[in-house]
N, C-alpha and C. Protein backbone atom coordinates (compact mmCIF):
# COMPACT_ATOMS: atom_id res chain seq x y z
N UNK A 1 -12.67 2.66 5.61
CA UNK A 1 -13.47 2.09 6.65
C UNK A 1 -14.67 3.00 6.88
N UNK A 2 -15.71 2.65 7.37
CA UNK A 2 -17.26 3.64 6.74
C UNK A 2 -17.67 2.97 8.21
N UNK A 3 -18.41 3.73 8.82
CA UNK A 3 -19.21 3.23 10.35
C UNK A 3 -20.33 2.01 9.59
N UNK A 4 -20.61 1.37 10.94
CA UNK A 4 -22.20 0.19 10.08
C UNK A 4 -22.91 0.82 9.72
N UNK A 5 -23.79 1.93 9.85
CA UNK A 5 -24.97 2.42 9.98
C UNK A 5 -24.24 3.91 9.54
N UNK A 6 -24.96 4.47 8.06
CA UNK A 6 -25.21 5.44 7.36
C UNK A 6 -24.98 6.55 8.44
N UNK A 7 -24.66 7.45 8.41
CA UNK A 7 -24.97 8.42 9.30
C UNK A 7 -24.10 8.61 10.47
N UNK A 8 -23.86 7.16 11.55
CA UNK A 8 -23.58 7.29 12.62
C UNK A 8 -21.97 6.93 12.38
N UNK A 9 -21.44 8.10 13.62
CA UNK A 9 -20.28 8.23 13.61
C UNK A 9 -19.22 7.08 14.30
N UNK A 10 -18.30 7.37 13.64
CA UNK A 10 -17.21 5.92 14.25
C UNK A 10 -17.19 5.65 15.51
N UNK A 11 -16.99 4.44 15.71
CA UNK A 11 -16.43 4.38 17.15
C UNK A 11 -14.88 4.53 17.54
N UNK A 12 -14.18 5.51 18.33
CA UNK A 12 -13.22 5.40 18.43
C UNK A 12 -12.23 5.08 19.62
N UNK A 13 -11.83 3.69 20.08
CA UNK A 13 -11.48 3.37 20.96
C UNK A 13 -9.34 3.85 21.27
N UNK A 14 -9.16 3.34 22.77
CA UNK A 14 -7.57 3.16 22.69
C UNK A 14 -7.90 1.92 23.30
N UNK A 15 -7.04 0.63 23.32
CA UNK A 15 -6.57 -0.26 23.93
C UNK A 15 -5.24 -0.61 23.93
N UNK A 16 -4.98 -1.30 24.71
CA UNK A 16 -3.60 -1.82 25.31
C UNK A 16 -3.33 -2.76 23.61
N UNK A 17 -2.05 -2.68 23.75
CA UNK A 17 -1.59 -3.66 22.17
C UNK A 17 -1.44 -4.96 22.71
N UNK A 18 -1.58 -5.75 22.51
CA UNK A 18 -1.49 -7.20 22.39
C UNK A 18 -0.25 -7.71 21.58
N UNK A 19 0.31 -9.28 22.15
CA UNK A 19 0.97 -9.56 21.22
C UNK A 19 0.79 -9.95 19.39
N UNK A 20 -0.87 -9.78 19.35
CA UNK A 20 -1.70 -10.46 18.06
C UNK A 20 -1.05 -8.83 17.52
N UNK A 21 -1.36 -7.70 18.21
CA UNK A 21 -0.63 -6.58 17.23
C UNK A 21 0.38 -6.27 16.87
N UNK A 22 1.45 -7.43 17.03
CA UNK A 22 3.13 -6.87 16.48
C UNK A 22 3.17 -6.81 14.99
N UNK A 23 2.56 -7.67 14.38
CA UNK A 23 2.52 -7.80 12.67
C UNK A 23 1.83 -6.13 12.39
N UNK A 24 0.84 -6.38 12.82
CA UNK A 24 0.58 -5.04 12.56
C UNK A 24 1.74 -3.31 12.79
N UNK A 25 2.49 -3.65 13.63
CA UNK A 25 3.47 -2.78 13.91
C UNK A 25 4.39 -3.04 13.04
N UNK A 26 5.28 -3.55 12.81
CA UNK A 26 5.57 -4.37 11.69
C UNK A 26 5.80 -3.76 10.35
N UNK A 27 4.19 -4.11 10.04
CA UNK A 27 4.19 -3.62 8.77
C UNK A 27 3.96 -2.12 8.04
N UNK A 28 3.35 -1.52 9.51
CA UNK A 28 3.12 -0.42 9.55
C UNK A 28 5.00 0.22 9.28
N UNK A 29 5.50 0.00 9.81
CA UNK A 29 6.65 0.61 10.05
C UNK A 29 7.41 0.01 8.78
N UNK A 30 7.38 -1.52 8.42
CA UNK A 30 8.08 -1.28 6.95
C UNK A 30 6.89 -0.66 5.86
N UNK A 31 6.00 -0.09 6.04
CA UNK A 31 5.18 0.85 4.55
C UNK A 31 6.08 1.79 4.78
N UNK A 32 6.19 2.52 6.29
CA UNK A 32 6.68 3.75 6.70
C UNK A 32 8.20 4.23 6.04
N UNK A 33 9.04 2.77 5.99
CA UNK A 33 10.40 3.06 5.69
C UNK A 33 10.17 2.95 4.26
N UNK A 34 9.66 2.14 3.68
CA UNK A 34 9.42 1.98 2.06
C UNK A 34 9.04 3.28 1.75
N UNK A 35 8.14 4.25 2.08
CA UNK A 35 7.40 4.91 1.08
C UNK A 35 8.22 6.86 1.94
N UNK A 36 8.85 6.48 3.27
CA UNK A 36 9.75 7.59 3.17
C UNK A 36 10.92 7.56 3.53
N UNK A 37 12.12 6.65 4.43
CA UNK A 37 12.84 6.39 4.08
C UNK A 37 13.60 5.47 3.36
N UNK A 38 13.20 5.08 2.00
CA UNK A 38 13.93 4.26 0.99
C UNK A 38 15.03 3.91 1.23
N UNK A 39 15.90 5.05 1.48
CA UNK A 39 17.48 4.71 1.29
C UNK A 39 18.04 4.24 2.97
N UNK A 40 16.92 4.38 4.02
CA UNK A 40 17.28 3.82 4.85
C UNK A 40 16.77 2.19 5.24
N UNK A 41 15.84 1.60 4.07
CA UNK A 41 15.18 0.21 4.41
C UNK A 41 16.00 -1.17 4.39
N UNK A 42 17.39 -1.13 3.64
CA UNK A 42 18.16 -1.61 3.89
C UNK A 42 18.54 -2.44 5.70
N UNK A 43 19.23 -1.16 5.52
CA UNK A 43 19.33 -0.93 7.37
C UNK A 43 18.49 -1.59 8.78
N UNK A 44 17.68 -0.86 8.31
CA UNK A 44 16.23 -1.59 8.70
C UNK A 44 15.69 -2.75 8.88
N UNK A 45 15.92 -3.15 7.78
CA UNK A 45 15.61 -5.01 7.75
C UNK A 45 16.79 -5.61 8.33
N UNK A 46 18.11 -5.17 8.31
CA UNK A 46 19.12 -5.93 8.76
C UNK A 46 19.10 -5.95 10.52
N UNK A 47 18.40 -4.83 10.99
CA UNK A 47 18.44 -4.13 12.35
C UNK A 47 16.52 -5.07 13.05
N UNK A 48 16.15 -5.77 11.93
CA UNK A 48 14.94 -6.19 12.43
C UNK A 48 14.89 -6.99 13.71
N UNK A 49 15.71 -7.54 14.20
CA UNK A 49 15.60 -7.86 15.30
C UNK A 49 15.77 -7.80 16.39
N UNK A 50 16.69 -6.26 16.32
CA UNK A 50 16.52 -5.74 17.55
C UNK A 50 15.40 -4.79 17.60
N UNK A 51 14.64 -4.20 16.36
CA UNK A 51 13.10 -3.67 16.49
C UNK A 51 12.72 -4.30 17.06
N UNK A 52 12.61 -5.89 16.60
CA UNK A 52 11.11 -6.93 17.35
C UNK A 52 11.71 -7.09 18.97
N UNK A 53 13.14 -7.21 19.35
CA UNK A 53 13.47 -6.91 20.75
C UNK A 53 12.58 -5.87 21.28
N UNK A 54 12.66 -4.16 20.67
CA UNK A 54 12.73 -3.24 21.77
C UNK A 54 11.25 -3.15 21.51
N UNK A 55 10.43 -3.51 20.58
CA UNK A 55 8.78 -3.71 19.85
C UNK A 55 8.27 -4.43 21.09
N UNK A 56 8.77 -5.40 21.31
CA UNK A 56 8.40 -6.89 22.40
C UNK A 56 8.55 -6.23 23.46
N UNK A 57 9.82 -6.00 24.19
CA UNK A 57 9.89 -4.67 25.17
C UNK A 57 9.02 -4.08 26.09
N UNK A 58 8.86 -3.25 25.43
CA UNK A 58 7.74 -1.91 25.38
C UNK A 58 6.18 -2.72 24.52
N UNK A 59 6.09 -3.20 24.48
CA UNK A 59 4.53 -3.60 24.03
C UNK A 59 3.45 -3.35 25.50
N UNK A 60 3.84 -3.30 26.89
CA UNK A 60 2.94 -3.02 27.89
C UNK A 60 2.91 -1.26 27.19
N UNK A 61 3.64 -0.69 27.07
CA UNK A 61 3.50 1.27 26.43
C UNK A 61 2.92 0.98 25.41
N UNK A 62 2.43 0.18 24.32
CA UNK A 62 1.82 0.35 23.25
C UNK A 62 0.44 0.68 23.33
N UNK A 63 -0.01 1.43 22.41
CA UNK A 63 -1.48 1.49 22.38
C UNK A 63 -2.06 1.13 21.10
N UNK A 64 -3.12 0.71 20.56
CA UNK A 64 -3.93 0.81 19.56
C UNK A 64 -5.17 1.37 19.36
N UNK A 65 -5.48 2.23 18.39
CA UNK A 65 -6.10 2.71 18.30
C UNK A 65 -7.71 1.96 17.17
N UNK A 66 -8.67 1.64 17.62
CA UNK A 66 -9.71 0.76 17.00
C UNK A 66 -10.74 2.44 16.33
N UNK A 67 -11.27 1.55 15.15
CA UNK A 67 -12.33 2.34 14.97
C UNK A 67 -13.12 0.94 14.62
N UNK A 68 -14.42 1.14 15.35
CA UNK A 68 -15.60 0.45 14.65
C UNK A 68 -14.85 -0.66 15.54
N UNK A 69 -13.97 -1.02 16.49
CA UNK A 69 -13.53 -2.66 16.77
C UNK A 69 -12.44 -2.72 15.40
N UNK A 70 -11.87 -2.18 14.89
CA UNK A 70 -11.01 -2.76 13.97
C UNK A 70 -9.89 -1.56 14.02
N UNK A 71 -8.60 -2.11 13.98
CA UNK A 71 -6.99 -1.54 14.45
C UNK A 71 -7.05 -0.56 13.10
N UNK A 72 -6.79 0.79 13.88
CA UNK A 72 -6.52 2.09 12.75
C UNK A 72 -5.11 2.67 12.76
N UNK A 73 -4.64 2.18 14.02
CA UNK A 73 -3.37 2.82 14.55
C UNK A 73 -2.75 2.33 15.32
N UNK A 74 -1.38 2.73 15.17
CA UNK A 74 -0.55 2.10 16.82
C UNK A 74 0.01 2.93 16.84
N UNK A 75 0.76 3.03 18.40
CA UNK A 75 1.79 3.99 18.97
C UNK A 75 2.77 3.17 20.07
N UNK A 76 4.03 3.63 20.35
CA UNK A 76 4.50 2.89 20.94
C UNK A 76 5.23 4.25 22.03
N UNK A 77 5.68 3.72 23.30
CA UNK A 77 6.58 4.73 23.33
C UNK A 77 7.50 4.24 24.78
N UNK A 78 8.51 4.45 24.88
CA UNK A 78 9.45 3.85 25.84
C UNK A 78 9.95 4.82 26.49
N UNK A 79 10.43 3.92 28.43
CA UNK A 79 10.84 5.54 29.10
C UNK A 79 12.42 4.99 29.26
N UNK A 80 13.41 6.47 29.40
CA UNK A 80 14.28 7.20 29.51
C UNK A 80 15.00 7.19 30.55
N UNK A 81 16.01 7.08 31.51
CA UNK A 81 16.68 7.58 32.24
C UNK A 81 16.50 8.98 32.11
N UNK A 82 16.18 9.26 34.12
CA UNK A 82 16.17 10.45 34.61
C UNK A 82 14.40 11.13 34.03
N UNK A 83 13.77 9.98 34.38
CA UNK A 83 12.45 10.69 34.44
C UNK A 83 11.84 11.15 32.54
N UNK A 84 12.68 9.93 31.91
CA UNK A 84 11.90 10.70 30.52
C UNK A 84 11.23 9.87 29.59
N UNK A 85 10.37 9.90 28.80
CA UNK A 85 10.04 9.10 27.52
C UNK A 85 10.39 9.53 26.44
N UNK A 86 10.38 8.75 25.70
CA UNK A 86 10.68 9.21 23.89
C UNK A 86 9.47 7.96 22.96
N UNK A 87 8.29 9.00 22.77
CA UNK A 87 7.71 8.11 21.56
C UNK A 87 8.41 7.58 19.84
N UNK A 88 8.35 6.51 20.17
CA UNK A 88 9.07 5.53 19.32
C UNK A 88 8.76 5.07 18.12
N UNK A 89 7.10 5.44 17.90
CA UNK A 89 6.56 4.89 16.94
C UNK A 89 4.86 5.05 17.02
N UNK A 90 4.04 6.23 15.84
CA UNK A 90 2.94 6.80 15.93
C UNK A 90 2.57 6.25 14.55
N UNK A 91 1.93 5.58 14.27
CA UNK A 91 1.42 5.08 13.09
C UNK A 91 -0.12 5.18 12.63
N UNK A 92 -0.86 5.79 11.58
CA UNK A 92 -2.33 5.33 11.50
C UNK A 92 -2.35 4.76 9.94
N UNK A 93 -3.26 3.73 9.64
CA UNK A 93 -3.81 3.57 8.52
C UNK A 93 -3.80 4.99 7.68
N UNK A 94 -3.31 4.53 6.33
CA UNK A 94 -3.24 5.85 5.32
C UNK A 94 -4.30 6.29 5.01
N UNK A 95 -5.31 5.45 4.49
CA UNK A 95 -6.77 5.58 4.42
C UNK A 95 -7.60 6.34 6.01
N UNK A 96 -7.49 6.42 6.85
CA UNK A 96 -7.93 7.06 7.89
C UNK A 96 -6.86 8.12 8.59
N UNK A 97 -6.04 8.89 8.10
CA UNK A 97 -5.23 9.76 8.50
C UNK A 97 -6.16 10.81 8.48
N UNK A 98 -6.14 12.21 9.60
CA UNK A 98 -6.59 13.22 9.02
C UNK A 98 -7.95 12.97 9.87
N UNK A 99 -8.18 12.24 10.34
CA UNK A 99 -9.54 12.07 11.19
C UNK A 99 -9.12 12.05 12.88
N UNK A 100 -8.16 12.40 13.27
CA UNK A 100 -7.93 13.10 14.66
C UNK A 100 -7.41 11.21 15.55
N UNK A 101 -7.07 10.35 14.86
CA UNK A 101 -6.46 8.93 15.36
C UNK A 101 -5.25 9.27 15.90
N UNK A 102 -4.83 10.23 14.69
CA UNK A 102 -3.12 10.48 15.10
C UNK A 102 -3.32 11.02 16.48
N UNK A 103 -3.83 12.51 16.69
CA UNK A 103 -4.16 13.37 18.24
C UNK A 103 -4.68 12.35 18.88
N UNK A 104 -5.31 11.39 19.11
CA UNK A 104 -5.85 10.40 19.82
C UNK A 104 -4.74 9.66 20.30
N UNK A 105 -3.46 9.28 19.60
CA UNK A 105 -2.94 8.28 19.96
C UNK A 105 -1.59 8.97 20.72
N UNK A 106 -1.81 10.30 20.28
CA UNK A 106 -0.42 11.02 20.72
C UNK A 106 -0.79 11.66 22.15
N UNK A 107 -2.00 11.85 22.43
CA UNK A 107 -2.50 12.30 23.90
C UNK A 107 -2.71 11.48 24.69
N UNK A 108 -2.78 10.24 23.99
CA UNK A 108 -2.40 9.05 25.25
C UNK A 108 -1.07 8.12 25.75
N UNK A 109 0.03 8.74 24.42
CA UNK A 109 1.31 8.91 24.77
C UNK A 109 1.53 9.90 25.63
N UNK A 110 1.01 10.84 25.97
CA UNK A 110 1.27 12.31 26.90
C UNK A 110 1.20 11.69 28.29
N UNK A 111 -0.59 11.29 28.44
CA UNK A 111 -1.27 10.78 29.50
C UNK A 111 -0.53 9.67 30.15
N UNK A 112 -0.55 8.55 29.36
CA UNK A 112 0.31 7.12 30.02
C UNK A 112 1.95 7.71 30.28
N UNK A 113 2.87 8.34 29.80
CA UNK A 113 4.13 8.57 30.22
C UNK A 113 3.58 9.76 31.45
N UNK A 114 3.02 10.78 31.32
CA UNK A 114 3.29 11.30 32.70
C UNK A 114 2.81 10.51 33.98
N UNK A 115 1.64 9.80 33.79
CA UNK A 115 1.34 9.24 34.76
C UNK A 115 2.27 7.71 35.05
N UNK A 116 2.75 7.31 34.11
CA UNK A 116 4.46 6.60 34.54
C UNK A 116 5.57 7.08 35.23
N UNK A 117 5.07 8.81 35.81
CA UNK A 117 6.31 9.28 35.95
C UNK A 117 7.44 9.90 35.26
N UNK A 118 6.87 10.18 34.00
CA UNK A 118 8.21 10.82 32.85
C UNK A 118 7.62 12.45 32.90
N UNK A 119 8.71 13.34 33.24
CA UNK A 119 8.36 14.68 33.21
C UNK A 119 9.10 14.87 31.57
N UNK A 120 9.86 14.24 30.84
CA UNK A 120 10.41 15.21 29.99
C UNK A 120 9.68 13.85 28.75
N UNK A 121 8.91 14.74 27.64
CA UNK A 121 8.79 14.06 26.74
C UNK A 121 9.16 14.45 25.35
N UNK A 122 9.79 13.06 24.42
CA UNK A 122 10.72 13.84 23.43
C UNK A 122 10.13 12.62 22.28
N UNK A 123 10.51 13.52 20.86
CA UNK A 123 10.27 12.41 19.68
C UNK A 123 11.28 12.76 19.00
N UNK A 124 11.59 12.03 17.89
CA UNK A 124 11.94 12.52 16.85
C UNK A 124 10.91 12.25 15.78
N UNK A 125 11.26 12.91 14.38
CA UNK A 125 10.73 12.85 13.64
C UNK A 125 11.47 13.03 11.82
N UNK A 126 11.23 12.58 10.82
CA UNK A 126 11.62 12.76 9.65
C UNK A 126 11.79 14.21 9.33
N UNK A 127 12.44 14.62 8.86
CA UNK A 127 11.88 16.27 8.58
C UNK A 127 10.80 16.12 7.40
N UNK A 128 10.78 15.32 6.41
CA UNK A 128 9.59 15.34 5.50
C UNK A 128 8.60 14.82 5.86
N UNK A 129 8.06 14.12 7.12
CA UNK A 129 7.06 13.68 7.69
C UNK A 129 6.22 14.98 8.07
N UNK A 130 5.08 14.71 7.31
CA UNK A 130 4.13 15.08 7.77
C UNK A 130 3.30 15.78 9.17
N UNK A 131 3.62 14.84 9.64
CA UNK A 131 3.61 14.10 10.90
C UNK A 131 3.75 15.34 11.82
N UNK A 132 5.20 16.46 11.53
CA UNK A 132 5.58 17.09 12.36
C UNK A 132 4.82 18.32 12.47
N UNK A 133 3.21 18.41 11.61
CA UNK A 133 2.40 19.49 12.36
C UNK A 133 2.01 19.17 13.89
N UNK A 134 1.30 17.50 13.61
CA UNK A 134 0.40 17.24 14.36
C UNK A 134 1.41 17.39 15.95
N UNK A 135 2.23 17.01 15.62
CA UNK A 135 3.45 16.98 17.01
C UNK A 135 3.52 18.47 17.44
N UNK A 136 3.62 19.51 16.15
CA UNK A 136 3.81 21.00 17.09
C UNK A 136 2.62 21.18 17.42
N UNK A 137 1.37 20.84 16.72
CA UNK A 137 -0.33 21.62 17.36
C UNK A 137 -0.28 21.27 18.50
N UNK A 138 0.17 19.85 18.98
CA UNK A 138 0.48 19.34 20.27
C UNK A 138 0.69 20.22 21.49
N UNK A 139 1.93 20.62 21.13
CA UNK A 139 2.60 21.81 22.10
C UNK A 139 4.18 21.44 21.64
N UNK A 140 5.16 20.39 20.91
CA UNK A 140 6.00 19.86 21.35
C UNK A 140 6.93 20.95 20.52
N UNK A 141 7.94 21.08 21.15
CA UNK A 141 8.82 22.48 20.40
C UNK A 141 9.93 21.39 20.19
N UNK A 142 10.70 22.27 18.86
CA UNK A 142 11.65 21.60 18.47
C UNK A 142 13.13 21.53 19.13
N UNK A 143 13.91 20.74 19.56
CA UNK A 143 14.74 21.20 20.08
C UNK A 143 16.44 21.06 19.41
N UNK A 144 16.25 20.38 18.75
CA UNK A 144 17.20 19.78 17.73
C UNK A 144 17.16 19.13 16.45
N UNK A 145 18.07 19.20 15.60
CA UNK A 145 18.29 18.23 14.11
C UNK A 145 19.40 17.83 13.99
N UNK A 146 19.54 17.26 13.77
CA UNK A 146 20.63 16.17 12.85
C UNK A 146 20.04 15.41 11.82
N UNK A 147 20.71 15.78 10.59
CA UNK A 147 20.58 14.90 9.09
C UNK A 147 19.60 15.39 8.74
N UNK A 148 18.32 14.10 8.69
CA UNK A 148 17.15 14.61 7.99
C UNK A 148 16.02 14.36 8.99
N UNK A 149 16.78 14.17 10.53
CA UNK A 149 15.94 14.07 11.66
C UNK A 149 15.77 15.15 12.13
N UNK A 150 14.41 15.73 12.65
CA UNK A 150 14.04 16.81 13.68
C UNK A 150 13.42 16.16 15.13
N UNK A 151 14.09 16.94 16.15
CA UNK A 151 13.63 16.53 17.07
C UNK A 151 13.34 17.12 18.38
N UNK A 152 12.07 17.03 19.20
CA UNK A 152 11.19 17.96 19.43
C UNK A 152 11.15 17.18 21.17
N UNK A 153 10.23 18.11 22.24
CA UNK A 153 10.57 17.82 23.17
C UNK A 153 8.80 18.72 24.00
N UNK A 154 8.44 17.91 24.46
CA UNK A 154 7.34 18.56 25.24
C UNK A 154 7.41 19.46 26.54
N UNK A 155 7.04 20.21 26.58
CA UNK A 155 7.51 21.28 27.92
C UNK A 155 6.71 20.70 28.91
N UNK A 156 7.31 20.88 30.22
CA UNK A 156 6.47 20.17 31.03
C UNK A 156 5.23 21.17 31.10
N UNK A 157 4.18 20.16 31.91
CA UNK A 157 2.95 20.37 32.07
C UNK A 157 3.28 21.64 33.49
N UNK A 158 2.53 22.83 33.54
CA UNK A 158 2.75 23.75 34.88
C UNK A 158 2.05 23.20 35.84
């Protein structure tokens, strides 16, 4: 994706997700299981409808992330008993990774859950995901693993 005009830099928006963005979540999330958990896509597809349940859900917590007016990213994230969230789902276009969408979409998971009221914020993550710099530059420390999951937890704000 290239801005209109030579030179001038992207536009980079957040908006609220819409129901027109579930496909897009979707598919984002089966590339995600295809290309790193394989041996869990099985599963996955059989479990698809309680995704599109807890997807449908939580779609008021979703965000998207636009560049130029056109969807680069989504994020999703749902709250917790006893004051907590757990982001559920951080996705960007492969072709635009690495251009600060991801930190964009993960600081407005921060922003929208505290100001919902969630003091404790938690993810998990793949351990071969990538993914899990951008979560520690964050601040989010790890607090646990199981399998080939790591999983991390934001300290509250002082």
């Amino acid at each position: 994706m290239n801005p209109s005009e030579p030179g001038k830099r992207p536009v980079r928006t957040i908006r609220p997700a819409e129901p027109t963005d579930l496909p897009m979540l979707y598919r984002s999330e089966l590339q995600y299981m295809r290309d790193s958990e394989g041996g869990q896509l099985d599963g996955w597809m059989q479990a698809i409808d309680r995704n599109l349940e807890l997807w449908t859900a939580n779609l008021p917590r979703a965000r998207v992330a636009d560049v130029d007016g056109v969807p680069a990213g989504i994020m999703l994230w749902m709250p917790l008993p006893e004051e907590a969230a757990v982001l559920v789902t951080l996705h960007v276009l492969p072709d635009l990774r690495r251009q600060g969408i991801g930190r964009l979409l993960l600081d407005t998971f921060i922003t929208d859950a505290r100001t919902g009221g969630s003091t404790s914020l938690t993810l998990g993550v793949h351990r071969g995901n990538p993914a899990r710099a951008l979560y520690e530059r964050a601040g989010f420390v790890r607090t646990g693993e199981e399998d080939a999951y790591l999983y991390y937890a934001l300290p509250a704000a002082p």
